[in-house]
N, C-alpha and C. Protein backbone atom coordinates (compact mmCIF):
# COMPACT_ATOMS: atom_id res chain seq x y z
N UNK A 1 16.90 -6.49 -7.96
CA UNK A 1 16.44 -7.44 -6.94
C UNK A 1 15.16 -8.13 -7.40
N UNK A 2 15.20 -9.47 -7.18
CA UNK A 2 13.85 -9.90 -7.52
C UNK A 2 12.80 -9.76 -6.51
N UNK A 3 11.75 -10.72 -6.57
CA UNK A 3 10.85 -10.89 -5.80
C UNK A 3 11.44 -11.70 -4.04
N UNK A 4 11.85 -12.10 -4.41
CA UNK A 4 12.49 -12.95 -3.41
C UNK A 4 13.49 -12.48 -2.36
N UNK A 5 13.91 -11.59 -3.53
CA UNK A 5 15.19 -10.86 -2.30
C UNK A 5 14.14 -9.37 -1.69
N UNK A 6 13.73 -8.89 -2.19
CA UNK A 6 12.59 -8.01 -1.76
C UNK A 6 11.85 -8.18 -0.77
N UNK A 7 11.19 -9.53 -0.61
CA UNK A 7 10.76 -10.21 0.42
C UNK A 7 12.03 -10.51 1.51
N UNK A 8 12.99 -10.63 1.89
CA UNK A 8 14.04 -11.32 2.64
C UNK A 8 14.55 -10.02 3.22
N UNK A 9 14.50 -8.73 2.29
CA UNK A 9 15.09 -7.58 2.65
C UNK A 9 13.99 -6.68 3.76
N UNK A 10 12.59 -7.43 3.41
CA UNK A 10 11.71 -6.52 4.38
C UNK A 10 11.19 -7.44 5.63
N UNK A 11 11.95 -8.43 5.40
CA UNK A 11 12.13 -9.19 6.58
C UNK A 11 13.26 -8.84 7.58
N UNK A 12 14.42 -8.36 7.27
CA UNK A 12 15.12 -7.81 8.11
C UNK A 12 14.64 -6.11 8.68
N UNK A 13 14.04 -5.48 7.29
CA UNK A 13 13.95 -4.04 7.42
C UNK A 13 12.51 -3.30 8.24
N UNK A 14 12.12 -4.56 8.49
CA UNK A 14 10.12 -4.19 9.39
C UNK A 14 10.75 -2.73 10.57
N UNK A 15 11.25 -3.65 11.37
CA UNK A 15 11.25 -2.42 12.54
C UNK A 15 12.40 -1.68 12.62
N UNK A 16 13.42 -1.11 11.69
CA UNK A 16 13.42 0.01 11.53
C UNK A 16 12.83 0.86 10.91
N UNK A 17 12.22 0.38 9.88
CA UNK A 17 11.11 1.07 8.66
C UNK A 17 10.07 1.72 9.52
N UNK A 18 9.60 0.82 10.40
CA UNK A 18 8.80 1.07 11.23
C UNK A 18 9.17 2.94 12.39
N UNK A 19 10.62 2.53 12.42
CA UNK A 19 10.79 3.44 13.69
C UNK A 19 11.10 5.04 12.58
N UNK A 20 11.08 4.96 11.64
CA UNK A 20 11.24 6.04 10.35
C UNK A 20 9.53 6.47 10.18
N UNK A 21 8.72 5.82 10.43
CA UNK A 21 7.48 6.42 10.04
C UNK A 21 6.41 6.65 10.79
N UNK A 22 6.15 8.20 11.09
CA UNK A 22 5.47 8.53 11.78
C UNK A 22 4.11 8.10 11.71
N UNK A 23 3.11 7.55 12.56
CA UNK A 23 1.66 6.76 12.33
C UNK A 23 1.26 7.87 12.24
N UNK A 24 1.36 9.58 12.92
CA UNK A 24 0.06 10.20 12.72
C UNK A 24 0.52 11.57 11.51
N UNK A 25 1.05 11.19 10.80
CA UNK A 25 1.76 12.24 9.46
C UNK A 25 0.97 12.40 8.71
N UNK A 26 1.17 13.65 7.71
CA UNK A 26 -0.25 14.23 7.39
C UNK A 26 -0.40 12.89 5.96
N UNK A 27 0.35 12.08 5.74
CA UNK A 27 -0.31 11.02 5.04
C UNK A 27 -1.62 10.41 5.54
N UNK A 28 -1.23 9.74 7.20
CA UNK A 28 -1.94 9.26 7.49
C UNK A 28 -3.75 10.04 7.38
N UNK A 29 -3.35 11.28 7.32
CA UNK A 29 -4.80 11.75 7.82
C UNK A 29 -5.72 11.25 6.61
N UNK A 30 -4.93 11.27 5.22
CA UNK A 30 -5.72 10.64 4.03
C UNK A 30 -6.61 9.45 4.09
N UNK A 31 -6.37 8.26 5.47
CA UNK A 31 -6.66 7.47 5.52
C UNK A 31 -7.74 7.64 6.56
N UNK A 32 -7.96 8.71 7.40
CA UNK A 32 -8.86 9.11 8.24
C UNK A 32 -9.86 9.98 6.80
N UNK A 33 -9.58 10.10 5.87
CA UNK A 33 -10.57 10.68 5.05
C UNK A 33 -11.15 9.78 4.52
N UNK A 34 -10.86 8.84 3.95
CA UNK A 34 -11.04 7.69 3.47
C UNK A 34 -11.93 7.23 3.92
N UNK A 35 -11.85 6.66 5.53
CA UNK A 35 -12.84 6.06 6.15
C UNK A 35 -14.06 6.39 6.79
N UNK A 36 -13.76 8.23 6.58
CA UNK A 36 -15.05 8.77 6.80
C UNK A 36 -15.91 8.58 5.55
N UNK A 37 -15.48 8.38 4.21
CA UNK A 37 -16.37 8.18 3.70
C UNK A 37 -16.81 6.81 3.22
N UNK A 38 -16.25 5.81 3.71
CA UNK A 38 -16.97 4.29 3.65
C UNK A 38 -18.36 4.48 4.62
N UNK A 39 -18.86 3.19 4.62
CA UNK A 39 -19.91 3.04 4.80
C UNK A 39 -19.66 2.07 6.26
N UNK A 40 -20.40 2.27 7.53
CA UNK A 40 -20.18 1.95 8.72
C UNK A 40 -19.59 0.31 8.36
N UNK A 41 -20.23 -0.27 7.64
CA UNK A 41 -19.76 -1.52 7.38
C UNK A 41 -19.05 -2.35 6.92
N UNK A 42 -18.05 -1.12 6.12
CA UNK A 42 -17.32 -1.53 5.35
C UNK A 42 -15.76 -2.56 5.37
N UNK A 43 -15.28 -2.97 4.63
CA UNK A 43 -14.37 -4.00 4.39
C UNK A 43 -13.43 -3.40 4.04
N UNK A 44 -12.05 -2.77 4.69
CA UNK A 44 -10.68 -2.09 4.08
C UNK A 44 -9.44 -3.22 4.08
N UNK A 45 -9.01 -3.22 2.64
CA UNK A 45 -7.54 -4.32 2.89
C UNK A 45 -6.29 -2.94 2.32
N UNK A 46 -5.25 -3.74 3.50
CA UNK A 46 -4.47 -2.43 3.33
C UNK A 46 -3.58 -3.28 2.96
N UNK A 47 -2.94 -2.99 1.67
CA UNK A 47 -1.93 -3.72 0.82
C UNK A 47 -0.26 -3.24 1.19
N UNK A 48 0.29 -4.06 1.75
CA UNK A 48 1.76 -3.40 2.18
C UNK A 48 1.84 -2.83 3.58
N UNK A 49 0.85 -3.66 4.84
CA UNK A 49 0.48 -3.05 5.77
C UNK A 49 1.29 -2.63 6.20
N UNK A 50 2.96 -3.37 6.26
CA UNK A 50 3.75 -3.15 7.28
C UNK A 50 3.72 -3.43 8.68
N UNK A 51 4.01 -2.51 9.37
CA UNK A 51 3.46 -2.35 10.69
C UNK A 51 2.20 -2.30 11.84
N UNK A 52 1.45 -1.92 10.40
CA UNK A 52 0.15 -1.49 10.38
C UNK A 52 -0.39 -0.21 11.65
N UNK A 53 0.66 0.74 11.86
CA UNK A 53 0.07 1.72 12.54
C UNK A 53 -0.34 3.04 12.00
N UNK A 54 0.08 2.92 10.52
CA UNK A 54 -0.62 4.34 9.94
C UNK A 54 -1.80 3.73 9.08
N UNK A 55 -2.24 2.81 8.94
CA UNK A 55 -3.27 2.54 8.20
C UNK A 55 -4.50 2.06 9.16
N UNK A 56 -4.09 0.22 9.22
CA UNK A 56 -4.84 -0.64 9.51
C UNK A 56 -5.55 0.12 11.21
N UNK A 57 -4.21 0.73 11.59
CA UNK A 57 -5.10 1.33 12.86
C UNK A 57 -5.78 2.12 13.20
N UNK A 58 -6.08 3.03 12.13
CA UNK A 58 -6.72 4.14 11.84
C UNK A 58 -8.35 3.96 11.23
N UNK A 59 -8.31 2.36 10.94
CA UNK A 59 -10.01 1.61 10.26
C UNK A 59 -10.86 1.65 11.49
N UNK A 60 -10.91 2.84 13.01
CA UNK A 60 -11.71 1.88 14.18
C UNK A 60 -13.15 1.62 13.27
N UNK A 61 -13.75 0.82 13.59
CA UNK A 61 -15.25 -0.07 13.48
C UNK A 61 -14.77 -0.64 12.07
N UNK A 62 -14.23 -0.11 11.40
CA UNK A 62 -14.40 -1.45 9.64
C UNK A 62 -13.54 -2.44 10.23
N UNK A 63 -13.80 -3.43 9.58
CA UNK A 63 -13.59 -4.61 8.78
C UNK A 63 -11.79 -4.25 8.44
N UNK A 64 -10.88 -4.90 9.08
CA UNK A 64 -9.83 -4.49 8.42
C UNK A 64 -9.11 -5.26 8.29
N UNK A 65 -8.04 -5.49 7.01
CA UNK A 65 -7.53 -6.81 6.48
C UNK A 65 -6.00 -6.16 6.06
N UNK A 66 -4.83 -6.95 7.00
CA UNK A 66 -3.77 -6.37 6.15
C UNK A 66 -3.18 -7.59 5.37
N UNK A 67 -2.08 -7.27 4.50
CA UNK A 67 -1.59 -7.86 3.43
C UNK A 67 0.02 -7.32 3.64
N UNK A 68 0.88 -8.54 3.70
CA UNK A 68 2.21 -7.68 3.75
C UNK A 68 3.16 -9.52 3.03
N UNK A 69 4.09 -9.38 2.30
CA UNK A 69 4.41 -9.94 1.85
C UNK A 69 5.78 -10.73 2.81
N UNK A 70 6.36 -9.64 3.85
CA UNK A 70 6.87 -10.28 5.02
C UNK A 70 6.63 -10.78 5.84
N UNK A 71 6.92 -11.52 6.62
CA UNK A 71 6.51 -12.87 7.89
C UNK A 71 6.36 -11.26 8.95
N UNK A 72 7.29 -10.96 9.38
CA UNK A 72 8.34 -9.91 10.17
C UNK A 72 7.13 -9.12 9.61
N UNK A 73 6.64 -8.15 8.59
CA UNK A 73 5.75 -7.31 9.07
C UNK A 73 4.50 -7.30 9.51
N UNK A 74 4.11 -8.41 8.79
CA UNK A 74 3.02 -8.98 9.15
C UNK A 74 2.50 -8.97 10.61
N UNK A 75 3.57 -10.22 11.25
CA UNK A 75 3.48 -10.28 12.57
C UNK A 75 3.76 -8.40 13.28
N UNK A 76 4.36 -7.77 13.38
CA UNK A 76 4.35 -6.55 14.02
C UNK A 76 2.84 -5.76 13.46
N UNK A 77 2.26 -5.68 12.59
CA UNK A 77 0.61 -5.47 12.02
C UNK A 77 -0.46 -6.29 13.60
N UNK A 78 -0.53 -7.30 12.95
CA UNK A 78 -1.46 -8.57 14.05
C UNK A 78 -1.13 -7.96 15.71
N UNK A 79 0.42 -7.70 15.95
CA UNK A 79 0.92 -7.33 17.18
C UNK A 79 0.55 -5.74 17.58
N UNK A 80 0.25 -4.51 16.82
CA UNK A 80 0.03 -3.62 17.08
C UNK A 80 -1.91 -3.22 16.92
N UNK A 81 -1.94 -4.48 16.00
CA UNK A 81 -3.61 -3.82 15.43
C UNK A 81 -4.53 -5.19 15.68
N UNK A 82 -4.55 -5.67 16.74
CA UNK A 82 -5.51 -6.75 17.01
C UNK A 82 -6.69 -7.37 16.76
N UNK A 83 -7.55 -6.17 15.93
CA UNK A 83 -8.40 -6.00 15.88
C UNK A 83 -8.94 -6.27 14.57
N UNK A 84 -7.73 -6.45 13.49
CA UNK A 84 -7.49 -6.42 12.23
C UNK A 84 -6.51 -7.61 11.69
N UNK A 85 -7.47 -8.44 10.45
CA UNK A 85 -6.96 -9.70 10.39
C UNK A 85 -5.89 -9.40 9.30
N UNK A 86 -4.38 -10.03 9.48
CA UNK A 86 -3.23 -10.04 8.81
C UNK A 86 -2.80 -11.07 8.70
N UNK A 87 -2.41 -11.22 7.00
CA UNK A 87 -1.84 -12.46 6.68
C UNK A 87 -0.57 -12.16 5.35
N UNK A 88 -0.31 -13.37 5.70
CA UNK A 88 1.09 -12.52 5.18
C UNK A 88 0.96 -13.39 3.43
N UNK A 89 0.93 -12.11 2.27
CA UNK A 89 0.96 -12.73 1.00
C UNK A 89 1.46 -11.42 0.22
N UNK A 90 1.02 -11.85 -1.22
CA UNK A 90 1.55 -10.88 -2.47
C UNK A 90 0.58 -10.16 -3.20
N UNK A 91 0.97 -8.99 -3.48
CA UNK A 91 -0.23 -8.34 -3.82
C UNK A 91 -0.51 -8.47 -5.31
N UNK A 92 0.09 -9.48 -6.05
CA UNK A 92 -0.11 -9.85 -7.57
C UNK A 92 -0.75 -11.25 -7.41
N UNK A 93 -1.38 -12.08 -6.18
CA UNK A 93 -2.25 -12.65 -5.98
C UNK A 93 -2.41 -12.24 -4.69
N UNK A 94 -3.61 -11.51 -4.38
CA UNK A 94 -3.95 -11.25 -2.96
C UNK A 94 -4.76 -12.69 -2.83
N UNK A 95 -5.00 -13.04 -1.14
CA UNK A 95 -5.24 -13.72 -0.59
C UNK A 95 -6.61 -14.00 0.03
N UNK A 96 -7.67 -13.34 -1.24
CA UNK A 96 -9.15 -12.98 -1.04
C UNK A 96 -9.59 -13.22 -2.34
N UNK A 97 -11.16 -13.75 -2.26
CA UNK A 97 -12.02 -13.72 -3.36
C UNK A 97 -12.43 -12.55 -3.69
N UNK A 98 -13.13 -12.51 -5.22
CA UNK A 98 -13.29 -11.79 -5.55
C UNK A 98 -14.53 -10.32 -5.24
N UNK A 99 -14.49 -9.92 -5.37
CA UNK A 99 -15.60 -8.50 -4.95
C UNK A 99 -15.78 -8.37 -3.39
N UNK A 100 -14.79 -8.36 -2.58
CA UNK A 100 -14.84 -8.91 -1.18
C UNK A 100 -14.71 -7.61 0.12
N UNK A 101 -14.15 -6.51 -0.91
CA UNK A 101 -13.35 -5.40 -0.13
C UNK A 101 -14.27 -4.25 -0.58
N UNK A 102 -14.30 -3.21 0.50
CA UNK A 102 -14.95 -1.87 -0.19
C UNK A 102 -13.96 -0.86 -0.58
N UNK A 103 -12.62 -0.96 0.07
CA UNK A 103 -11.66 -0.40 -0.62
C UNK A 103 -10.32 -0.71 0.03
N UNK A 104 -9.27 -0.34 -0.27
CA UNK A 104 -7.75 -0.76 -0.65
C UNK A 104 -6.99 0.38 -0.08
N UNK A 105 -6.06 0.36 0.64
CA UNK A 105 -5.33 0.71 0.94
C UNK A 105 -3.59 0.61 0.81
N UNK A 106 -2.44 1.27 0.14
CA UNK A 106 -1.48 1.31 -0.59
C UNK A 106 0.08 1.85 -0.43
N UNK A 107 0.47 2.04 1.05
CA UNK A 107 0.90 3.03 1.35
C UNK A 107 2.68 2.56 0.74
N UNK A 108 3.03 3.22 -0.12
CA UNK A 108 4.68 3.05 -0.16
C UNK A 108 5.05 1.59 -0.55
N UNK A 109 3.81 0.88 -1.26
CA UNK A 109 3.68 -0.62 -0.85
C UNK A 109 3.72 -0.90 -2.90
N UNK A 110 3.28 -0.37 -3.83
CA UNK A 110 3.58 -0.91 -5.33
C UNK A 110 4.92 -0.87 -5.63
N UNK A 111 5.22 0.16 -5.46
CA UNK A 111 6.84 0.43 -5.98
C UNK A 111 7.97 0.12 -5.69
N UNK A 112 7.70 -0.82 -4.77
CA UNK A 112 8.72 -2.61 -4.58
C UNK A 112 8.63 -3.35 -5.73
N UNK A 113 7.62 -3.35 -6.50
CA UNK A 113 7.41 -4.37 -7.28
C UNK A 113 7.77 -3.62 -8.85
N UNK A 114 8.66 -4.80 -9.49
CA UNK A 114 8.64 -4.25 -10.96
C UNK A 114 7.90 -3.35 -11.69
N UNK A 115 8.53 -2.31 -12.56
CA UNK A 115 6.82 -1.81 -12.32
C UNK A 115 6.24 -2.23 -14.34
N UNK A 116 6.96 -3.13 -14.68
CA UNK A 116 6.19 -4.49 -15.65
C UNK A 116 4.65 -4.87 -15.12
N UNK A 117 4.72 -5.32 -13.54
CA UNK A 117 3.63 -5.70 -12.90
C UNK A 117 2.71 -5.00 -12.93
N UNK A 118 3.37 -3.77 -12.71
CA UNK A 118 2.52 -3.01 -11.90
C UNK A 118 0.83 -2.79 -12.41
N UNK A 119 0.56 -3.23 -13.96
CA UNK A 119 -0.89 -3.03 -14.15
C UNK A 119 -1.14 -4.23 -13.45
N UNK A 120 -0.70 -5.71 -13.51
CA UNK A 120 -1.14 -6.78 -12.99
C UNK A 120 -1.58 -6.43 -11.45
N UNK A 121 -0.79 -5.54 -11.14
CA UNK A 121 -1.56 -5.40 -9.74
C UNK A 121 -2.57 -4.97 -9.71
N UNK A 122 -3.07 -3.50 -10.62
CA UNK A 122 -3.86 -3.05 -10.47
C UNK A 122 -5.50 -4.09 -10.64
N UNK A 123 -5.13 -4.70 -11.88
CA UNK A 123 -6.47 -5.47 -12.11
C UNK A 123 -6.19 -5.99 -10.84
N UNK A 124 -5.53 -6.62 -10.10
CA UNK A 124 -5.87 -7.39 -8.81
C UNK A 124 -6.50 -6.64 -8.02
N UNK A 125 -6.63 -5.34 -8.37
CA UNK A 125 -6.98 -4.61 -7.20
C UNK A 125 -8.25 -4.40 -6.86
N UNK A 126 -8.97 -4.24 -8.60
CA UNK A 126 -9.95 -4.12 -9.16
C UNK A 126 -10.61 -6.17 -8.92
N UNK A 127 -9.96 -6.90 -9.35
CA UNK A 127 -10.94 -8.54 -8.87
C UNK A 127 -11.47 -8.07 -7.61
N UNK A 128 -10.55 -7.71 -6.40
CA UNK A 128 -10.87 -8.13 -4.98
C UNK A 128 -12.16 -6.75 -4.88
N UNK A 129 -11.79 -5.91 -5.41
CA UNK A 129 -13.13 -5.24 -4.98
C UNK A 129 -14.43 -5.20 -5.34
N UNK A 130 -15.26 -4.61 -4.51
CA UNK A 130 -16.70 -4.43 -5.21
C UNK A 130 -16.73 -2.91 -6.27
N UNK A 131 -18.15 -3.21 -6.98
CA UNK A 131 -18.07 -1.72 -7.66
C UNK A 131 -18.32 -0.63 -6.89
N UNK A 132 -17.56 0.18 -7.02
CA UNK A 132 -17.65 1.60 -6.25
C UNK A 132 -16.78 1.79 -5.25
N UNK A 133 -15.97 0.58 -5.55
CA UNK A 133 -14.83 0.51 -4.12
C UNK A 133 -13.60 1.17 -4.63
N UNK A 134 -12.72 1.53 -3.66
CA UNK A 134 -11.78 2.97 -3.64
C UNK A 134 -10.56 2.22 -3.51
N UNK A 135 -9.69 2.89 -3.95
CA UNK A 135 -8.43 2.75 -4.27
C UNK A 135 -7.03 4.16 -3.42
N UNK A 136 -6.78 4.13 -1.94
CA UNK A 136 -5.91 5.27 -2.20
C UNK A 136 -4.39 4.61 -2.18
N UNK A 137 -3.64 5.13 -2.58
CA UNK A 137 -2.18 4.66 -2.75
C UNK A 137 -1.07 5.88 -3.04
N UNK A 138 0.02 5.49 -2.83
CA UNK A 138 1.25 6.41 -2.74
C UNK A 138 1.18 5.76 -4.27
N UNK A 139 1.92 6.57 -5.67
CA UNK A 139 2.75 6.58 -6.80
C UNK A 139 4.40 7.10 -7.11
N UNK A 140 4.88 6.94 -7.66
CA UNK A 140 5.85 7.46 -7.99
C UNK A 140 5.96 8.83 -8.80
N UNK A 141 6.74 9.99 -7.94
CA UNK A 141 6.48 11.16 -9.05
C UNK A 141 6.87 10.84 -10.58
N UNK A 142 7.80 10.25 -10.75
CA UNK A 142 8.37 10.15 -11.89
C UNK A 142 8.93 8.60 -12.31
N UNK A 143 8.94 8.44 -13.34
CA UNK A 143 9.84 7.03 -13.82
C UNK A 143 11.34 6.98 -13.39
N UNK A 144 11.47 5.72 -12.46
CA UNK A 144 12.46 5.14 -12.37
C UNK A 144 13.07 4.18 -11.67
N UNK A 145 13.79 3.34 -12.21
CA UNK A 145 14.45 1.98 -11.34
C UNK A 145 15.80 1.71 -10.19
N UNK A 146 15.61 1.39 -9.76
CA UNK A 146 16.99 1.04 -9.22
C UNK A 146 16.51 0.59 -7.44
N UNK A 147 18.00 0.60 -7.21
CA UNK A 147 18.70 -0.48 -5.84
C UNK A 147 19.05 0.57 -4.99
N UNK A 148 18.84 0.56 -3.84
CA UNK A 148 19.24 1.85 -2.85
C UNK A 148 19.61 0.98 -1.80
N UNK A 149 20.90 0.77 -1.52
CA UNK A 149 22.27 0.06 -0.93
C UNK A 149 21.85 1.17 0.40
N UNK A 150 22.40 -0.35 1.43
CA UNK A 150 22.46 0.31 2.92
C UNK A 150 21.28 1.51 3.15
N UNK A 151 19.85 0.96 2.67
CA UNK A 151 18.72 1.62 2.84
C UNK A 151 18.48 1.99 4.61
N UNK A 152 18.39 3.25 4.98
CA UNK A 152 17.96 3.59 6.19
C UNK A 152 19.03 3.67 7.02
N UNK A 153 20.06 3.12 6.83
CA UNK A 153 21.63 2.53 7.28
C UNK A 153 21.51 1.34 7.87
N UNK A 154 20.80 0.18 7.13
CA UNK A 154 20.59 -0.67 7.93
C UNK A 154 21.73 -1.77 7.12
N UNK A 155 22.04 -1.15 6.25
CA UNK A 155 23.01 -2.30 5.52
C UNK A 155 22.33 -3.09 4.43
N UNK A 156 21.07 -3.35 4.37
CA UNK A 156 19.75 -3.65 3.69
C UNK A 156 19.60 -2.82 2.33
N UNK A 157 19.61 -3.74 1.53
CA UNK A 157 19.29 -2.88 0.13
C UNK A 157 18.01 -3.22 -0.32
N UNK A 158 17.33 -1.92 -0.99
CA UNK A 158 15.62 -2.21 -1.60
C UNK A 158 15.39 -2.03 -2.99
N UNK A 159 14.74 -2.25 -3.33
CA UNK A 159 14.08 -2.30 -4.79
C UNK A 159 13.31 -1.06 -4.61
N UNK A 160 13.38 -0.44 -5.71
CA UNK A 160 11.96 0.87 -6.18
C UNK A 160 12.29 0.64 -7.55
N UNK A 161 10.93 0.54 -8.20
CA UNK A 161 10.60 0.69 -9.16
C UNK A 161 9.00 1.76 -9.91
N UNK A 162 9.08 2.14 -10.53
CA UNK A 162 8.02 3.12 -11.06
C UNK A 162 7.67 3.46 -12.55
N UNK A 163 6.73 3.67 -12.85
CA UNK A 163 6.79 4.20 -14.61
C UNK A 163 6.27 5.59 -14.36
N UNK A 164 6.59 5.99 -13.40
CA UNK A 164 6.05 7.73 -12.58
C UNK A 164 3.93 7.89 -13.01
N UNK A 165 3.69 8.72 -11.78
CA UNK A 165 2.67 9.41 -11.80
C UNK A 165 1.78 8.91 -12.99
N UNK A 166 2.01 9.78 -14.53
CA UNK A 166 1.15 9.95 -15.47
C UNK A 166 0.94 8.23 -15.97
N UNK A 167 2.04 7.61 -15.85
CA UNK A 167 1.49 6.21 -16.20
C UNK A 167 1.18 6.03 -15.37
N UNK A 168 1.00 5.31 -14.29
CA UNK A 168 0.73 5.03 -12.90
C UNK A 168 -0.76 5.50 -12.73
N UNK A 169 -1.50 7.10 -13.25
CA UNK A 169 -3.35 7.42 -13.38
C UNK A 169 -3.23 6.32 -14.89
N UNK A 170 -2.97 6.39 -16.01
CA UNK A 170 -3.34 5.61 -16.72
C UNK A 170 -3.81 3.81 -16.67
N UNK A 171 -2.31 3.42 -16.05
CA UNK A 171 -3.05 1.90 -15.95
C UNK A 171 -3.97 1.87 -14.70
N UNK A 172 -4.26 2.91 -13.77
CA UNK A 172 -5.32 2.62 -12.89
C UNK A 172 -6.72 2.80 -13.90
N UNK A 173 -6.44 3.71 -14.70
CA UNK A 173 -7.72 3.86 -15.46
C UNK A 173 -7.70 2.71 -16.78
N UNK A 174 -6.96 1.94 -17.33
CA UNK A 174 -7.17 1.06 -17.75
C UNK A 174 -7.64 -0.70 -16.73
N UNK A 175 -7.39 -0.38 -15.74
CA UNK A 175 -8.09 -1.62 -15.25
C UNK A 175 -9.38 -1.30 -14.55
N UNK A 176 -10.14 -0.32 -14.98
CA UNK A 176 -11.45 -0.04 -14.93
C UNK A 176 -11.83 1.11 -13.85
N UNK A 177 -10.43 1.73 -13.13
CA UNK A 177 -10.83 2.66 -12.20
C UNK A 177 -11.00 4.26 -12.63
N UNK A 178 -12.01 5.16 -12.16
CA UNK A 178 -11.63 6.69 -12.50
C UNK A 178 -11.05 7.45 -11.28
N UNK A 179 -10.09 8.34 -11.52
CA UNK A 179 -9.18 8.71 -10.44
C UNK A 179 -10.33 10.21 -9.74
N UNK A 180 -9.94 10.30 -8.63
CA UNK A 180 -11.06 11.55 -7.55
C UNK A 180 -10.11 12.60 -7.68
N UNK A 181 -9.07 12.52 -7.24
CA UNK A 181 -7.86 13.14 -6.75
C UNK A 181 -6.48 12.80 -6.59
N UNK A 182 -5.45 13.61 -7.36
CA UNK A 182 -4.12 13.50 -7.11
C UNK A 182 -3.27 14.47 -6.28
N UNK A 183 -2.30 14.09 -5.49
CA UNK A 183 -2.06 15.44 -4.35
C UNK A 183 -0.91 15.04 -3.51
N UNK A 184 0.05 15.85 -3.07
CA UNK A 184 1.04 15.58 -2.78
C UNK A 184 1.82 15.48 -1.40
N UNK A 185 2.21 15.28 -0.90
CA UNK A 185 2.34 15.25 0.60
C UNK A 185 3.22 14.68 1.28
N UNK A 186 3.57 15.56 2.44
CA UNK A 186 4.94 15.52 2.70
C UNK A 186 5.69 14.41 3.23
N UNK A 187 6.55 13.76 3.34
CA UNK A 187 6.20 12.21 3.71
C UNK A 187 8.23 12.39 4.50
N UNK A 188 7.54 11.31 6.15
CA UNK A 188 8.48 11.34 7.31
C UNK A 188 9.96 11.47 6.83
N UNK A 189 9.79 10.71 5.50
CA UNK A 189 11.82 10.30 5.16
C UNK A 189 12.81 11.78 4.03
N UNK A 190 11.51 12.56 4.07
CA UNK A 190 12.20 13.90 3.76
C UNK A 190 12.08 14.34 2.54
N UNK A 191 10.85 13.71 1.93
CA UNK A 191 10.32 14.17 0.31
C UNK A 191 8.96 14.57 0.70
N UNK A 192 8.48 14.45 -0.71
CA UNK A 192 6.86 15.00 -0.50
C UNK A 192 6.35 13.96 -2.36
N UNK A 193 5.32 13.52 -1.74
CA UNK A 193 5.16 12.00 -2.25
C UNK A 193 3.84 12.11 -2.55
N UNK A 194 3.48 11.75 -4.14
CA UNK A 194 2.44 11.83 -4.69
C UNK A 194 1.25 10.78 -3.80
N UNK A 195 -0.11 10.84 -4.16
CA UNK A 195 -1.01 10.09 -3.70
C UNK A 195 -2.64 10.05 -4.71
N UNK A 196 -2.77 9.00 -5.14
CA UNK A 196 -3.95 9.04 -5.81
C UNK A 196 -5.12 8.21 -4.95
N UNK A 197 -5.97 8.90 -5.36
CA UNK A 197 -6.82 7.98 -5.17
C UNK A 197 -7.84 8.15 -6.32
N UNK A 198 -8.99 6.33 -6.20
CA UNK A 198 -9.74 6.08 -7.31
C UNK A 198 -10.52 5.14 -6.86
N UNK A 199 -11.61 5.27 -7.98
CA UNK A 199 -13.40 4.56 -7.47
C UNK A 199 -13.06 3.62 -9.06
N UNK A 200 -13.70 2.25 -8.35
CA UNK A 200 -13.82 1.46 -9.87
C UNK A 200 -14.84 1.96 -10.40
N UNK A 201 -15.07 1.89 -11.24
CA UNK A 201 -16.10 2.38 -11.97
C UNK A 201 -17.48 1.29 -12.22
């Protein structure tokens, strides 16, 4: 699937995706860790908001910015998290200047994308932020591609792509980030799903 059909597929797939993922799962709590340690003032863009109820709604007092490449998730983000500005773009050009964010948020949201890209994202990740700004994100345990037909049973087919885990800490650490912690966790659709996080350096 390309880019295009990826986009068209999570335009139909927002709110069931949505009704599959629990907002308060022990993923989410990663993101309640997160924001205890920003700084009262800080700036969070959550890349792949979705829905935006396990992330963007979990920023109360920051600065919160989602990013979703669907019309359809976007709008259900803006509709659940009011409080938090959403616009709908790509995360291989996000939709912000540079050094703008104190950190990034990633949930289930790279591994749509080729994972050719996938360093291109990362340096994007690294432009939009400032130094010392954080990085947490879901990875792939392992390398691999493919099409998963009638995803969720919605009839909807998705893209995953990955170069697993060990590449996945590498090109974060080649586009200038050092990783805190890697760790695994159990995730609503019936796996248990890596998670890194990382400080630019």
């Amino acid at each position: 699937m390309n880019r295009r059909q990826v986009k068209q597929a999570w335009e139909h797939l927002a709110e069931p995706y949505a009704r599959n993922r629990d907002p308060d799962g022990p993923d989410a709590e990663l993101v309640d860790d997160l924001v205890a340690d920003l700084p009262s003032d800080a700036t969070v863009l959550d890349v792949g908001c979705g829905d935006g109820k396990r992330t963007l709604a979990r920023m109360d007092g920051l600065t919160a910015i989602g990013v979703d490449v669907a019309r359809t998730q976007a709008t259900l983000a803006d509709d659940n998290v009011p409080d938090a500005r959403v616009v709908q773009g790509d995360m291989l050009s996000l939709p912000l200047a540079a050094d703008t964010v104190d950190a990034i948020t990633a949930y289930h949201a790279v591994f749509h994308v080729d994972r050719d890209a996938h360093p291109d994202i990362y340096e994007e990740f690294a432009r939009v932020l400032r130094p010392g700004g954080k990085v947490l994100m879901t990875v792939g345990s392992s390398a691999y591609q493919t099409v998963r037909r009638d995803w969720l049973s919605t009839g909807e087919s998705m893209y995953f792509s990955t170069p697993g885990k060990r590449t996945t800490v590498r090109q974060l650490e080649s586009a200038g980030f050092d990783i805190e912690w890697q760790r695994r966790v159990d995730d609503p659709l019936g796996s248990t799903v890596p998670f890194v996080r990382a400080e630019l350096a």
